[in-house]
N, C-alpha and C. Protein backbone atom coordinates (compact mmCIF):
# COMPACT_ATOMS: atom_id res chain seq x y z
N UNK A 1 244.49 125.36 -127.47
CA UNK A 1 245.25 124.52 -128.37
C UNK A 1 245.58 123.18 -127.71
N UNK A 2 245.98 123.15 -126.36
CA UNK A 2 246.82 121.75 -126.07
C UNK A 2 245.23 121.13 -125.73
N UNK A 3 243.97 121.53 -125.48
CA UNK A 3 242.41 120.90 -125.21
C UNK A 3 242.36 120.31 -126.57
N UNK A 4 242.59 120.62 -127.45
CA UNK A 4 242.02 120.53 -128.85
C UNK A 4 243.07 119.39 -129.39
N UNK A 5 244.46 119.15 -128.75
CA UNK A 5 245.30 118.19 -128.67
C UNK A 5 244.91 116.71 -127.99
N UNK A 6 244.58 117.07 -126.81
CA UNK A 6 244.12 115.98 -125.99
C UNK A 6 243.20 115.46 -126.56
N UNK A 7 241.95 116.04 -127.06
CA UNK A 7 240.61 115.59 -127.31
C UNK A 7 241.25 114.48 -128.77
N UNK A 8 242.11 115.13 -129.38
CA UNK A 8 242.27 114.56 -130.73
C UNK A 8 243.32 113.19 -130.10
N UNK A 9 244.48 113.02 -129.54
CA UNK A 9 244.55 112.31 -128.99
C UNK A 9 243.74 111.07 -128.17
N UNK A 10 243.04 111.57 -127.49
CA UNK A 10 242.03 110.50 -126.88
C UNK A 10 241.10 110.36 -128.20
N UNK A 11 240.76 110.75 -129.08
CA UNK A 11 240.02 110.36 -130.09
C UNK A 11 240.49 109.36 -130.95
N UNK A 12 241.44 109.43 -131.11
CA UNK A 12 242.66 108.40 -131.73
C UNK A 12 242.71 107.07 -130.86
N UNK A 13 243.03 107.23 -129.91
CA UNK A 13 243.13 106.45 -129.01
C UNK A 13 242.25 105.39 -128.80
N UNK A 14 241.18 105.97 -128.67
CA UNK A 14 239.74 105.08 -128.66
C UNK A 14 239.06 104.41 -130.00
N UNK A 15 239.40 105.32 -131.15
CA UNK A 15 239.21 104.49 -132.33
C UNK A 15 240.09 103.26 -132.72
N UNK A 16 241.08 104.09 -132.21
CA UNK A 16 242.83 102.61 -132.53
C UNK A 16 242.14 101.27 -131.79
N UNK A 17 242.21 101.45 -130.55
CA UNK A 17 241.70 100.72 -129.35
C UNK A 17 240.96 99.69 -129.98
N UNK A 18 239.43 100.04 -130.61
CA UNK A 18 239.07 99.04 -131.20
C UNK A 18 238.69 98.40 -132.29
N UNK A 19 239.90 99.23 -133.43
CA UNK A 19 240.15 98.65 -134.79
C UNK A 19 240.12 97.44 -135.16
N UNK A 20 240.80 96.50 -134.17
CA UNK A 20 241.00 95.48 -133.89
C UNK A 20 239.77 94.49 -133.71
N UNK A 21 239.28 94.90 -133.30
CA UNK A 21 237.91 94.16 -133.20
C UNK A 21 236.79 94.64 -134.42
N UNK A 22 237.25 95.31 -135.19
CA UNK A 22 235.86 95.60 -136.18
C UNK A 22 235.56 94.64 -137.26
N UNK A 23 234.62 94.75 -137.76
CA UNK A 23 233.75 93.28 -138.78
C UNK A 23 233.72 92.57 -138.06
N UNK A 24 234.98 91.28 -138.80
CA UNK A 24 234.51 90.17 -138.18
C UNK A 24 236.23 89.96 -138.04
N UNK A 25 236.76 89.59 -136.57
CA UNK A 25 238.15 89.82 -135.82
C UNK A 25 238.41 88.43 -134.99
N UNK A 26 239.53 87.94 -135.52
CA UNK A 26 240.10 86.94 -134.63
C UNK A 26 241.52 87.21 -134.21
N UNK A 27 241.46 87.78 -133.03
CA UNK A 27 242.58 88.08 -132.34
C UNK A 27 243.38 87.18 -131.51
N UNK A 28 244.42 86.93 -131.26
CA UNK A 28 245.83 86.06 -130.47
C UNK A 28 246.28 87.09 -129.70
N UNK A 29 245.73 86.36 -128.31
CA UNK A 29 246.77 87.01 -127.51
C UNK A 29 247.43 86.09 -126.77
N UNK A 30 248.85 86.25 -126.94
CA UNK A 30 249.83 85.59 -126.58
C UNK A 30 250.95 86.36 -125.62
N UNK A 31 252.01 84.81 -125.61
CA UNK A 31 253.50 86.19 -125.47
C UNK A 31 254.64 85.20 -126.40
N UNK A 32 255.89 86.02 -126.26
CA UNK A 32 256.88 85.48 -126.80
C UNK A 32 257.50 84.36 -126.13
N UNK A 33 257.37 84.08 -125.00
CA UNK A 33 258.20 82.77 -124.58
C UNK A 33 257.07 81.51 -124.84
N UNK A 34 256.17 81.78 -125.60
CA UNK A 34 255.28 80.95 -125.93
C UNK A 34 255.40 79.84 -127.19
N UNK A 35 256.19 78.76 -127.57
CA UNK A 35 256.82 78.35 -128.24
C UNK A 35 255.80 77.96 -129.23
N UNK A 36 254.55 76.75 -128.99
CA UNK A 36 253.50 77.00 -129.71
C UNK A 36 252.90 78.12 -130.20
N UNK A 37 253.16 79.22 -130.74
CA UNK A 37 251.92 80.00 -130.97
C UNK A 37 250.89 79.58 -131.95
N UNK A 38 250.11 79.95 -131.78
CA UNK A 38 248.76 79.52 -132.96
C UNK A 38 249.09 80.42 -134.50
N UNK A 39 248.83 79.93 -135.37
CA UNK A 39 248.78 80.47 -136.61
C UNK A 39 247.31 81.36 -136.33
N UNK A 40 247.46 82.55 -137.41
CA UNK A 40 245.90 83.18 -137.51
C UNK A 40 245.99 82.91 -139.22
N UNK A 41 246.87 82.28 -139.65
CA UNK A 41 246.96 82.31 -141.06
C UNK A 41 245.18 81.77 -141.68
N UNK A 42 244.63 80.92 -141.71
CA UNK A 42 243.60 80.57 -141.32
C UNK A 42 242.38 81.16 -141.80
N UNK A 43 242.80 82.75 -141.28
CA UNK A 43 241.49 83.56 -141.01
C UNK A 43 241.73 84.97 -141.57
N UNK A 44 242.99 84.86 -142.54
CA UNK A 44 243.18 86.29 -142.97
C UNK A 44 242.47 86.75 -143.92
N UNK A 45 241.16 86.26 -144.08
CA UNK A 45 240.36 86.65 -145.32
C UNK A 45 239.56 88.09 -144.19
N UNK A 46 239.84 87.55 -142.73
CA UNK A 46 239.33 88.50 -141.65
C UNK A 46 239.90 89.38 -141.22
N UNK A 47 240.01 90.61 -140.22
CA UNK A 47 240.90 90.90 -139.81
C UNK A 47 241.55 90.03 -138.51
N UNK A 48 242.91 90.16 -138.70
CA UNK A 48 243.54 89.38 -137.70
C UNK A 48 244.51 89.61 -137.26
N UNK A 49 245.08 90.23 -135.89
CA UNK A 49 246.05 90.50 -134.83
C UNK A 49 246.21 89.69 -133.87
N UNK A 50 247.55 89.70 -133.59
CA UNK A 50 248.16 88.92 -132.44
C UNK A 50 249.14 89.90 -131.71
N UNK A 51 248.40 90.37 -130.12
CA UNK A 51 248.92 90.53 -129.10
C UNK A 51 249.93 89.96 -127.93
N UNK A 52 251.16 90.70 -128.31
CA UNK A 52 251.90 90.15 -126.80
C UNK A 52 251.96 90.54 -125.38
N UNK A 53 252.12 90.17 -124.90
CA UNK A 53 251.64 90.42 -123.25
C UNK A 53 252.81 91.62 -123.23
N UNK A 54 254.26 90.48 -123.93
CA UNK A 54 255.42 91.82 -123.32
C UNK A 54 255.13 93.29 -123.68
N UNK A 55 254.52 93.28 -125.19
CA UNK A 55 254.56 94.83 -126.11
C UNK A 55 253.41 95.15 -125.89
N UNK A 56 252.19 94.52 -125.12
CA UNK A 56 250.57 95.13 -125.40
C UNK A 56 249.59 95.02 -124.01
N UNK A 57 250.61 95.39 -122.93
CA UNK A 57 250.08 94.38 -121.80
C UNK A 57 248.29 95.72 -121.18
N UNK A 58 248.46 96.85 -121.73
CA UNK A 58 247.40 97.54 -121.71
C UNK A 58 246.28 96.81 -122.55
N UNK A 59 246.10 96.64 -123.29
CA UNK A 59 245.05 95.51 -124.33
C UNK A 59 244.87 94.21 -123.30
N UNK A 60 246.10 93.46 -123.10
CA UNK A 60 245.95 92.43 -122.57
C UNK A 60 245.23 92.35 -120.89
N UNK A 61 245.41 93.59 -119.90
CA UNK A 61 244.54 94.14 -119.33
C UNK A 61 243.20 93.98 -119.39
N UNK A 62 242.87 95.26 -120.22
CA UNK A 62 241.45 96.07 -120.86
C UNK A 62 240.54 94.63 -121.42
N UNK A 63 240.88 93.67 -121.58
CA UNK A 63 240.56 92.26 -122.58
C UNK A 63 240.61 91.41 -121.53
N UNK A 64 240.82 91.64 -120.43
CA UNK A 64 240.75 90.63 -119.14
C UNK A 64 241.28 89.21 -119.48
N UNK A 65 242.54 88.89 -120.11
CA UNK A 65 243.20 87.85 -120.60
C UNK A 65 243.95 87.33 -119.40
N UNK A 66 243.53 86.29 -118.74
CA UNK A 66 244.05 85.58 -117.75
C UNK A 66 245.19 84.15 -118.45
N UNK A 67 244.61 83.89 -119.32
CA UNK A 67 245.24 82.23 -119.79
C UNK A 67 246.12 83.42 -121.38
N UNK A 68 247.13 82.39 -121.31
CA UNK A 68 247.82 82.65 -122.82
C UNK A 68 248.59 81.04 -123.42
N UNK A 69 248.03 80.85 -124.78
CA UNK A 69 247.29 82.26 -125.23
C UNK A 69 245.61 82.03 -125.59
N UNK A 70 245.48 82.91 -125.90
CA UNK A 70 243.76 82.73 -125.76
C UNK A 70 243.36 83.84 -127.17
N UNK A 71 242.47 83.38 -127.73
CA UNK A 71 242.02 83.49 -129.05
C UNK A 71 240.70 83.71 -129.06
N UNK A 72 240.42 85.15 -129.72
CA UNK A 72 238.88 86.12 -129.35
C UNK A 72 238.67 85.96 -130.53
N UNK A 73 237.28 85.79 -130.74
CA UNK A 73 236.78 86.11 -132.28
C UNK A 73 235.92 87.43 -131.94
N UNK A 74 235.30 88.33 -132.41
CA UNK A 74 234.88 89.41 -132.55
C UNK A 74 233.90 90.07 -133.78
N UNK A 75 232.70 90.39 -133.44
CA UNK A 75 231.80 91.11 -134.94
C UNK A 75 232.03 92.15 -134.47
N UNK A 76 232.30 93.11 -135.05
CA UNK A 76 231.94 94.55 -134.90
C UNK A 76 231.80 94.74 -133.16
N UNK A 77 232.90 94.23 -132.90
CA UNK A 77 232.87 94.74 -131.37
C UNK A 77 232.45 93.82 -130.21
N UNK A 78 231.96 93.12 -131.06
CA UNK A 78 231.20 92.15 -129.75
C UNK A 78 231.70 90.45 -129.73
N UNK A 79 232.25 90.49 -128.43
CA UNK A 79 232.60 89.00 -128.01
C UNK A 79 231.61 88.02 -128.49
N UNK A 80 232.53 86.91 -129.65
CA UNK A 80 231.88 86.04 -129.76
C UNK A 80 232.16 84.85 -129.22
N UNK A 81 233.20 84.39 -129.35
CA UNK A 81 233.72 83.08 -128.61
C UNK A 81 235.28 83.63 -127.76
N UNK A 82 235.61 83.23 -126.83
CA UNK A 82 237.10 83.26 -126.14
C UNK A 82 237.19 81.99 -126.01
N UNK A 83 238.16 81.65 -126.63
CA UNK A 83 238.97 80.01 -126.16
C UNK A 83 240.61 80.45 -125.31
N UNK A 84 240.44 80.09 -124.22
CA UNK A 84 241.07 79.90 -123.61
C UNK A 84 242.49 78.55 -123.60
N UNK A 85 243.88 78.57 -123.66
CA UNK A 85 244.50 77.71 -123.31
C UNK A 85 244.47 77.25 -121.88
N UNK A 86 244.35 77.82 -120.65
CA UNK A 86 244.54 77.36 -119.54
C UNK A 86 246.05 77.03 -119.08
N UNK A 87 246.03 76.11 -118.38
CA UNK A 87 247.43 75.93 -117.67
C UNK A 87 247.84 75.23 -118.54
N UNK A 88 247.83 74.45 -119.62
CA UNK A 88 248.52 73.61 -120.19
C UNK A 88 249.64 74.73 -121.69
N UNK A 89 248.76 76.36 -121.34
CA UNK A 89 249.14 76.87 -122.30
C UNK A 89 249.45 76.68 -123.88
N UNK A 90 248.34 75.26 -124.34
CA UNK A 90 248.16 75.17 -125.85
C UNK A 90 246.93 75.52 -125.75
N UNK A 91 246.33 75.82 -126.83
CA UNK A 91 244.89 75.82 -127.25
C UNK A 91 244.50 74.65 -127.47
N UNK A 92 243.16 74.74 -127.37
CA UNK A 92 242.71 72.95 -127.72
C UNK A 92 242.31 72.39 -128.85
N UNK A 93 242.68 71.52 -129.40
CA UNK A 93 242.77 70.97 -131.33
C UNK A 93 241.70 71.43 -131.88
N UNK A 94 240.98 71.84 -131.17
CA UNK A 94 239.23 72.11 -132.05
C UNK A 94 239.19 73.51 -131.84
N UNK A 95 240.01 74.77 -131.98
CA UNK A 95 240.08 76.02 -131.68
C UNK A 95 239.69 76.60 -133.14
N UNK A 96 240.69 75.82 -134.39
CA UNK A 96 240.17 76.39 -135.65
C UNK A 96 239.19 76.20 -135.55
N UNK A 97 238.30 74.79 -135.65
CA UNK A 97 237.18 74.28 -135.92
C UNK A 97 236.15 75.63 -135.45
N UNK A 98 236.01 75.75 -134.00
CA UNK A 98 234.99 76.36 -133.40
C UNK A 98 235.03 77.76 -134.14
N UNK A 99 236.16 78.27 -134.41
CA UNK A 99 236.64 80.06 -134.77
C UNK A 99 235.39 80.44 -135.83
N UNK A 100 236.34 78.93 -136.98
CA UNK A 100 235.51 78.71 -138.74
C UNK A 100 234.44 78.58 -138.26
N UNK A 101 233.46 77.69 -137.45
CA UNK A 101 232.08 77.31 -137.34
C UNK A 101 231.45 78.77 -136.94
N UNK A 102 231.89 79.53 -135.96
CA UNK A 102 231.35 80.89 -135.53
C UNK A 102 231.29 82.06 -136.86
N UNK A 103 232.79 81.89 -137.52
CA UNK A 103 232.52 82.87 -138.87
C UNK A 103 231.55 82.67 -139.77
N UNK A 104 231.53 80.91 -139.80
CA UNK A 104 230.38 80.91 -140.90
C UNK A 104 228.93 80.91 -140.42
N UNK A 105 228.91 80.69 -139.33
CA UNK A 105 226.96 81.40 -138.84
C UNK A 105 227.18 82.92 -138.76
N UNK A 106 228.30 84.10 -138.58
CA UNK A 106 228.40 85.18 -138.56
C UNK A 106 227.87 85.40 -140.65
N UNK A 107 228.75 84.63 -141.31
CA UNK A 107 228.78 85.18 -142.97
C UNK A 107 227.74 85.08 -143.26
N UNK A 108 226.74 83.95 -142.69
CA UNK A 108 225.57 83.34 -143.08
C UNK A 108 224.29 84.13 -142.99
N UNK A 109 224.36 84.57 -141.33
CA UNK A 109 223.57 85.79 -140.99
C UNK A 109 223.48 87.13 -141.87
N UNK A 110 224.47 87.41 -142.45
CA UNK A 110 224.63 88.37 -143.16
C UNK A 110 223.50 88.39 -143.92
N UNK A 111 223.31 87.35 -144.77
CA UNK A 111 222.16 87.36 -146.26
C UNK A 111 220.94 87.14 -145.98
């Protein structure tokens, strides 16, 4: 019984894990003392989450997120662009631009 627990557990676990990234995913990972944060408003026709370092720092880990905040787009799992803020900790003015330009050669590919 508690094998048949674990397995279902770690099964959960690993699907949760990368919900987040399925279709087509533009994720924020940030933190809260971060006064700029980026809108994902933008892109909610997609799926879209925003990670904090304080509440998610296992993700923020596993995602090798050095700069915050930094903004992943994602198909079905697979890294498409990371924009990085760096030390200045904004993103850089052309972050929508590049996100939209990547979704629409992703929508495009589709047909």
């Amino acid at each position: 019984m508690k094998l048949c627990v674990a397995i279902a557990l770690f099964a959960f676990s690993v699907t949760h894990s990368q919900s987040y990234k399925d279709d087509i995913s533009v994720v924020l990972y940030t933190a809260e003392f971060i006064k700029d944060n980026y809108s994902l408003k933008p892109f909610r026709e997609h799926n879209i989450n925003t990670f904090y370092i304080e509440r998610d720092k296992k993700i923020h880990a596993n995602e090798k997120i050095i700069f915050l905040p930094t903004i992943c787009l994602y198909n079905n799992g697979e890294l498409i662009e990371k924009i990085e803020a760096g030390i200045s900790m904004k993103l850089p003015n052309s972050t929508q631009e590049r996100i939209q330009e990547h979704i629409d050669n992703l929508l495009q590919d589709k047909f």
